[in-house]
C-alpha atoms as a PDB file:
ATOM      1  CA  UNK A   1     140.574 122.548  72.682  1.00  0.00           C
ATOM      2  CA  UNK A   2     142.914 122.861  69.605  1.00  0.00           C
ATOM      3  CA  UNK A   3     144.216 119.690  68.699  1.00  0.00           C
ATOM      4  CA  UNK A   4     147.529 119.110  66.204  1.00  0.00           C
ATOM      5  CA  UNK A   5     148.071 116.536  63.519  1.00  0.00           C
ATOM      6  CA  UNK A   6     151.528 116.097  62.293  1.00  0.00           C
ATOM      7  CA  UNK A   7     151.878 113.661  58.912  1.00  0.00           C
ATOM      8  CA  UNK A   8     155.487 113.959  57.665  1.00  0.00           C
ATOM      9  CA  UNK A   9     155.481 117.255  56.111  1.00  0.00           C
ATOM     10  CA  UNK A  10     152.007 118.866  56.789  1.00  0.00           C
ATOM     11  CA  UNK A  11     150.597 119.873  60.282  1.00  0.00           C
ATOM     12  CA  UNK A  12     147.038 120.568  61.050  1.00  0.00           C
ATOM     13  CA  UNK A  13     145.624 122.189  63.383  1.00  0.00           C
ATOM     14  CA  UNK A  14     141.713 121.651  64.879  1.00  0.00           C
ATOM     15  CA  UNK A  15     139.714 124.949  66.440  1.00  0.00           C
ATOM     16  CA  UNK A  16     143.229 127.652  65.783  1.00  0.00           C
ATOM     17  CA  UNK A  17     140.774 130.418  65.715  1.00  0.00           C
ATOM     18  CA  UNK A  18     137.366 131.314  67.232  1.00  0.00           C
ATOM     19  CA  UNK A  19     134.415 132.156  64.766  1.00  0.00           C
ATOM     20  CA  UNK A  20     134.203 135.413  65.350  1.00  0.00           C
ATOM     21  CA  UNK A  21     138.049 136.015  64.598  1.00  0.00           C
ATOM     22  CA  UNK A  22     138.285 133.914  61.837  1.00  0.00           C
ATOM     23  CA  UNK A  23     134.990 136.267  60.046  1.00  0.00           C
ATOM     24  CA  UNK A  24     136.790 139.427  60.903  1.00  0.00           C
ATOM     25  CA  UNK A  25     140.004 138.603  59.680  1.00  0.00           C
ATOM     26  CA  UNK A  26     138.222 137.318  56.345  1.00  0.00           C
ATOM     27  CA  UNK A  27     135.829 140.108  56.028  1.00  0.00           C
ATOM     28  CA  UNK A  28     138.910 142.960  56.534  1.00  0.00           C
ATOM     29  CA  UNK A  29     141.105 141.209  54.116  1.00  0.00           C
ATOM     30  CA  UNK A  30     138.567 141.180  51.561  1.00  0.00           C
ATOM     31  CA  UNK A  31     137.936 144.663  51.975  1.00  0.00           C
ATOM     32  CA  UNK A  32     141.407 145.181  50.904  1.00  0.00           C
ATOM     33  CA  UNK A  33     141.435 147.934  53.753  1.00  0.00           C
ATOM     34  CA  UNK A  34     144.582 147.931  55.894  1.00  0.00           C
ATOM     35  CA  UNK A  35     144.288 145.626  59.070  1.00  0.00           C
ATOM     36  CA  UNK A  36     142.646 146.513  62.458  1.00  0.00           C
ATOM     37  CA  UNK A  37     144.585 146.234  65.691  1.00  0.00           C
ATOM     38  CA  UNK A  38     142.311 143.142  66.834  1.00  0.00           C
ATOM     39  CA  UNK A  39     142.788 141.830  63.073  1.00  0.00           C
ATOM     40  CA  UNK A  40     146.787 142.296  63.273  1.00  0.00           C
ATOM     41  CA  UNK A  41     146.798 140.369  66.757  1.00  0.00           C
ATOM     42  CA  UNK A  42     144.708 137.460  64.771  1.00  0.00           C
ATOM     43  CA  UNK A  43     147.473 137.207  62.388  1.00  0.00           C
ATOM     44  CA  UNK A  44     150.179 137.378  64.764  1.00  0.00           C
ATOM     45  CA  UNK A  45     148.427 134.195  66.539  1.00  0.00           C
ATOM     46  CA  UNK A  46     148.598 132.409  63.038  1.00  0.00           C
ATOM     47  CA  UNK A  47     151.796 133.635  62.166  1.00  0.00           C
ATOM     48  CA  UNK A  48     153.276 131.743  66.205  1.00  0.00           C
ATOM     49  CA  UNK A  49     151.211 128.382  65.349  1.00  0.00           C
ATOM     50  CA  UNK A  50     152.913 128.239  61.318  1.00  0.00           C
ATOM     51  CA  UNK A  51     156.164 129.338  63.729  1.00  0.00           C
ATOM     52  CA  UNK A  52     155.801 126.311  66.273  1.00  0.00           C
ATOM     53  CA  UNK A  53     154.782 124.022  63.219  1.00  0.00           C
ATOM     54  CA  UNK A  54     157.919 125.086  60.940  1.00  0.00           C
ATOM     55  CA  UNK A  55     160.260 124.842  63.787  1.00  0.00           C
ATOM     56  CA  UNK A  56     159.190 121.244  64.432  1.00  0.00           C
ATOM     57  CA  UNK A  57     158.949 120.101  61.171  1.00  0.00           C
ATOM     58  CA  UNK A  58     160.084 121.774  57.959  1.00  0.00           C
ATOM     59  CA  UNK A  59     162.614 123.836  59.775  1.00  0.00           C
ATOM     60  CA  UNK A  60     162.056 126.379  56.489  1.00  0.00           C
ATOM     61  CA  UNK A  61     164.369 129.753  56.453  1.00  0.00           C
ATOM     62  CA  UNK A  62     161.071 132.252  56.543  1.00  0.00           C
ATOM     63  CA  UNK A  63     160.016 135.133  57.489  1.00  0.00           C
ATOM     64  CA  UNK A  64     157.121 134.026  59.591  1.00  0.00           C
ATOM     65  CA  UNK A  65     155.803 138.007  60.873  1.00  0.00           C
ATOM     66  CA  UNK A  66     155.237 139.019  56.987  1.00  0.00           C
ATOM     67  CA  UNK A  67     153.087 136.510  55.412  1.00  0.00           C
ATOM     68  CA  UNK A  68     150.909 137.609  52.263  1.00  0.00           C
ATOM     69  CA  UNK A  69     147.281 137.315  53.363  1.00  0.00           C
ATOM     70  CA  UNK A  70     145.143 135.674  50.225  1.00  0.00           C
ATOM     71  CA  UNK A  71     141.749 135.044  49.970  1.00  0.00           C
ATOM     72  CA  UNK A  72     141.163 131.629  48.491  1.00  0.00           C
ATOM     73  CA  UNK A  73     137.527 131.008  48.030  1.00  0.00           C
ATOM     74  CA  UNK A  74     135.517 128.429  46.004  1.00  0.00           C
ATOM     75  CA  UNK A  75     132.323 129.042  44.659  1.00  0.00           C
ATOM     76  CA  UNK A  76     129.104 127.295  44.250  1.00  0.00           C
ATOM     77  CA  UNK A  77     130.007 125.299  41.082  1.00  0.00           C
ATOM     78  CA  UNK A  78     133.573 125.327  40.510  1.00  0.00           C
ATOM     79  CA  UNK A  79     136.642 123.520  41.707  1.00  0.00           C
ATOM     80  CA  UNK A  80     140.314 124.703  41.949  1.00  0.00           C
ATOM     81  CA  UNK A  81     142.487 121.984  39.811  1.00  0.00           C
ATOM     82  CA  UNK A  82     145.746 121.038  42.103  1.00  0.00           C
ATOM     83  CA  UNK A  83     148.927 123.312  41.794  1.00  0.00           C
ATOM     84  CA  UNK A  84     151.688 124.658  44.074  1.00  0.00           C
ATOM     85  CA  UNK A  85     152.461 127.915  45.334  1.00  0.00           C
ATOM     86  CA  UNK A  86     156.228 127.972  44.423  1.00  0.00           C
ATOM     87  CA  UNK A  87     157.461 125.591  41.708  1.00  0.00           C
ATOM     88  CA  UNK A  88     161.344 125.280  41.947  1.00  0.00           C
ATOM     89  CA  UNK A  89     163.238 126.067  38.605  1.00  0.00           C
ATOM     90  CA  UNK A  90     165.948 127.471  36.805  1.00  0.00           C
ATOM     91  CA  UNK A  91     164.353 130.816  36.831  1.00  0.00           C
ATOM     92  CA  UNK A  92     163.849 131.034  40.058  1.00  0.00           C
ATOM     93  CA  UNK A  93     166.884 129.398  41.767  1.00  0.00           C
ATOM     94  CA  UNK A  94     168.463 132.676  42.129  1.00  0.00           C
ATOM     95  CA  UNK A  95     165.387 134.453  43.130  1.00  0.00           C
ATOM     96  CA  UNK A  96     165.050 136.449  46.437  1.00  0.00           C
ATOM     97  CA  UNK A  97     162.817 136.090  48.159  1.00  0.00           C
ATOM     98  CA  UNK A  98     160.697 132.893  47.630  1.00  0.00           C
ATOM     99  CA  UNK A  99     157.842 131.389  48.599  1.00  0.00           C
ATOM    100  CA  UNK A 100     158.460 128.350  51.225  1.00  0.00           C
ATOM    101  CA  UNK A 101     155.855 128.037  53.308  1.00  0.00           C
ATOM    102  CA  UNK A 102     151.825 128.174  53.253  1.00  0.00           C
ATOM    103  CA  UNK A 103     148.847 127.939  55.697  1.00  0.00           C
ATOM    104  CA  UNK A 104     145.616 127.950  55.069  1.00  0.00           C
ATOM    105  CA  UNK A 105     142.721 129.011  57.284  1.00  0.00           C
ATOM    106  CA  UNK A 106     139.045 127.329  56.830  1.00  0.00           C
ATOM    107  CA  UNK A 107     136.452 129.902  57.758  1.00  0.00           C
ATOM    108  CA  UNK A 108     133.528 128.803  56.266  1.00  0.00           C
ATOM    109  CA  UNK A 109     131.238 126.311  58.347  1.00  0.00           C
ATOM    110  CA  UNK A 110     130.780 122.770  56.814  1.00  0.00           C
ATOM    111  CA  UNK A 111     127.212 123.555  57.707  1.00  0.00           C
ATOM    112  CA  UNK A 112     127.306 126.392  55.277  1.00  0.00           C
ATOM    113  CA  UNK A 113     128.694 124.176  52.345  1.00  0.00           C
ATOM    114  CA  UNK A 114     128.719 121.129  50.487  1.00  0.00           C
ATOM    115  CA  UNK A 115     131.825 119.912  48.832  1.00  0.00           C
ATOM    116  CA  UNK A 116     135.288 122.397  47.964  1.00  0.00           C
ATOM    117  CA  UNK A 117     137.017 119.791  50.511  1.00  0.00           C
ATOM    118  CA  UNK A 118     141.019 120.363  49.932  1.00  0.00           C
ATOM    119  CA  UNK A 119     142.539 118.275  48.069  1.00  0.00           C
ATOM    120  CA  UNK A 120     146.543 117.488  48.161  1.00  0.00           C
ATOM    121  CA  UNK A 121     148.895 115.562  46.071  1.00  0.00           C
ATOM    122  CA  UNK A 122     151.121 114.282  48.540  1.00  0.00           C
ATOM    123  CA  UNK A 123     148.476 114.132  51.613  1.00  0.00           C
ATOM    124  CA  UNK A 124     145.680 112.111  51.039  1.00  0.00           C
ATOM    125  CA  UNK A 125     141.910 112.290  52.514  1.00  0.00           C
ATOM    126  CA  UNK A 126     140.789 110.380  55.514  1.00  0.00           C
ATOM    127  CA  UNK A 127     140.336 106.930  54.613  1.00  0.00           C
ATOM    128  CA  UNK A 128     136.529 105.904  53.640  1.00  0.00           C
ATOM    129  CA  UNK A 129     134.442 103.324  56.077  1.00  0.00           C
ATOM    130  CA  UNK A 130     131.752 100.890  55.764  1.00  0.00           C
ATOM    131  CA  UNK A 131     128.194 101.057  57.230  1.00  0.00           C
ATOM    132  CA  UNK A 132     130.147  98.977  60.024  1.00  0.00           C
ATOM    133  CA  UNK A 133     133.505 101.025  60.543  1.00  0.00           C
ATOM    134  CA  UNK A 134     135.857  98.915  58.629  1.00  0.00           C
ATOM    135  CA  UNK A 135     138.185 100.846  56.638  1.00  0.00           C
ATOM    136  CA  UNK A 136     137.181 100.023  52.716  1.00  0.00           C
ATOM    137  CA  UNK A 137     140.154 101.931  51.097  1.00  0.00           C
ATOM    138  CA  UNK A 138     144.278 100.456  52.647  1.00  0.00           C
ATOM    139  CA  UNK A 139     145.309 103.019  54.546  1.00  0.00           C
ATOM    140  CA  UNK A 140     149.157 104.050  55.460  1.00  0.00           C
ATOM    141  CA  UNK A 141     148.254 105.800  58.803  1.00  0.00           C
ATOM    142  CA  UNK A 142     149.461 108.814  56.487  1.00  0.00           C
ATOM    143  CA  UNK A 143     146.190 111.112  55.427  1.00  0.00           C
ATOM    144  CA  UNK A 144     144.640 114.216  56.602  1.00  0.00           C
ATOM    145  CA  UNK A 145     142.706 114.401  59.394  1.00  0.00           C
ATOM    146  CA  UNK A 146     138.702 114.292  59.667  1.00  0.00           C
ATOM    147  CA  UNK A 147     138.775 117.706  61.002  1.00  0.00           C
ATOM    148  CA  UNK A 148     140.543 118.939  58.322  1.00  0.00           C
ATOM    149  CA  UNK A 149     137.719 120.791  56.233  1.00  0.00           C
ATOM    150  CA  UNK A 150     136.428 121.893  59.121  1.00  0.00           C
ATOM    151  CA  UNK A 151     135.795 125.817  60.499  1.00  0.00           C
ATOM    152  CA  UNK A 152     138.677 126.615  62.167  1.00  0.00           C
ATOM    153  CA  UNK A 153     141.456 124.382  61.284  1.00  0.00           C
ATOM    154  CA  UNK A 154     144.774 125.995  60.081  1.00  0.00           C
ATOM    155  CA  UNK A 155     146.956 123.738  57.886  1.00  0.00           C
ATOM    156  CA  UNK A 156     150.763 124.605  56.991  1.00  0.00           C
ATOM    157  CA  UNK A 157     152.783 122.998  54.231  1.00  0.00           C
ATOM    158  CA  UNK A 158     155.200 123.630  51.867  1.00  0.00           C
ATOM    159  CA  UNK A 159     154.263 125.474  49.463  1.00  0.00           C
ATOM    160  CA  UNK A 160     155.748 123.185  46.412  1.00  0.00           C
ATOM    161  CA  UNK A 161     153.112 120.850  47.373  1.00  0.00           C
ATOM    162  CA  UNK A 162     149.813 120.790  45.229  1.00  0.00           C
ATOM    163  CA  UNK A 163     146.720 121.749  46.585  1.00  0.00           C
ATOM    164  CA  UNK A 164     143.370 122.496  45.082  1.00  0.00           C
ATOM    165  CA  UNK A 165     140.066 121.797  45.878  1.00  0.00           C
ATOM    166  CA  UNK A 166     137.199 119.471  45.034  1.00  0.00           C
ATOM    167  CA  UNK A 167     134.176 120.484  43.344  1.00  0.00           C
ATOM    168  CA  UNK A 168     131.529 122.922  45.533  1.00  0.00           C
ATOM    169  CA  UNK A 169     128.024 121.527  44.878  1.00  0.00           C
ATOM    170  CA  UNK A 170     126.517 123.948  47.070  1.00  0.00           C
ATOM    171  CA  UNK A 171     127.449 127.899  49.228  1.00  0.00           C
ATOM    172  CA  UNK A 172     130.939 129.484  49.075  1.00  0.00           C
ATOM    173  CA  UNK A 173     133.850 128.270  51.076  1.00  0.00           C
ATOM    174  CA  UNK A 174     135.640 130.662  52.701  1.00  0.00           C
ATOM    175  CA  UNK A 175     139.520 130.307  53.390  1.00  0.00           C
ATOM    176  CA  UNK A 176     142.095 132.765  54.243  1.00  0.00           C
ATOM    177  CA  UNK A 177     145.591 131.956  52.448  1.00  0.00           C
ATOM    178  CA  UNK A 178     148.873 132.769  54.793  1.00  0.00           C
ATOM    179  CA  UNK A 179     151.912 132.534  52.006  1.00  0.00           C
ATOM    180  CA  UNK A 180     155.577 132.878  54.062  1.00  0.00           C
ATOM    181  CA  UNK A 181     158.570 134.001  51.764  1.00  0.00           C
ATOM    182  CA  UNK A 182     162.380 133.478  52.549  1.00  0.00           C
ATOM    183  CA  UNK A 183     165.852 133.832  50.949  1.00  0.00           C
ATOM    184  CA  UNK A 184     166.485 130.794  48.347  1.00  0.00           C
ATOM    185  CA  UNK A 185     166.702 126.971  49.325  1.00  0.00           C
ATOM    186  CA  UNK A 186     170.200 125.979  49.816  1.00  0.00           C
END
């Protein structure tokens, strides 16, 4: 049962996509091949949940059925240090079209992987607990959600917020990348 976290401008969303779609999608994209019918539907499905989450929340001016499929993988070893997808400047102001909105798609298992958690600026991790459940770190009621590394989950955002990821100690995580364009902010 897919269940949705809303925290001011980021939305998550627990169990979006089965297994088995979520490892076809990745493995045709990486191919670099053009998309199967079955892998065309599984995008369509993502592109209606970054719809529903944009409509409710960021409201961005996108267009949602032509997002640029990325993979965005960490390997064993290495770290991704935090930067945004769209940075708004000068030399870009007049710029059509530009990047708004992002989702990414976790498709590696946690079982498969240590570390290469995602880290955001504005959005930060679930707060730590004691042996005993007491929250050790204050917490606003404003962090990502426990599920939010896990297989599965799609997150949307904007995509002038930072994101990265933590170091991977161990395997490859596997994410798909979903980056929505639209005509310039107003």
């Amino acid at each position: 049962m897919m269940e949705r976290v809303d925290s001011r401008c980021f939305t998550a969303m627990s169990e979006a996509l089965s297994k088995a779609d979520l490892n076809t999608l990745y493995d045709e994209v990486r191919s670099g091949e053009s998309l199967s019918e079955k892998s065309n539907q599984i995008v369509a499905n993502v592109n209606q949940m970054v719809r529903v989450a944009n409509d409710d929340i960021l409201k961005y001016e996108v267009d949602i059925n032509n997002p640029k499929v990325i993979i965005f993988d960490t390997l064993e070893g290495s770290g991704t240090k935090k930067s945004p997808d769209h940075g708004v400047h000068v030399g870009n102001l007049l710029q059509t079209p530009i990047v708004k909105l992002t989702a990414i798609l976790i498709v590696s298992s946690r079982d498969d992987v240590q570390g290469g958690e995602l880290a955001f600026k504005h959005w930060p991790d679930y707060p730590r607990v004691d042996n005993y459940g007491k929250v050790v770190k204050s917490d606003d009621g404003h962090h990502q959600p426990v599920f939010t590394n896990e297989q599965g989950t799609l997150i949307v955002y904007p995509s002038t917020e930072e994101v990265g990821s933590n170091l991977t100690t161990s395997g490859r995580v596997k994410r798909l990348k979903f980056v929505y364009s639209g005509r310039r902010f107003k």
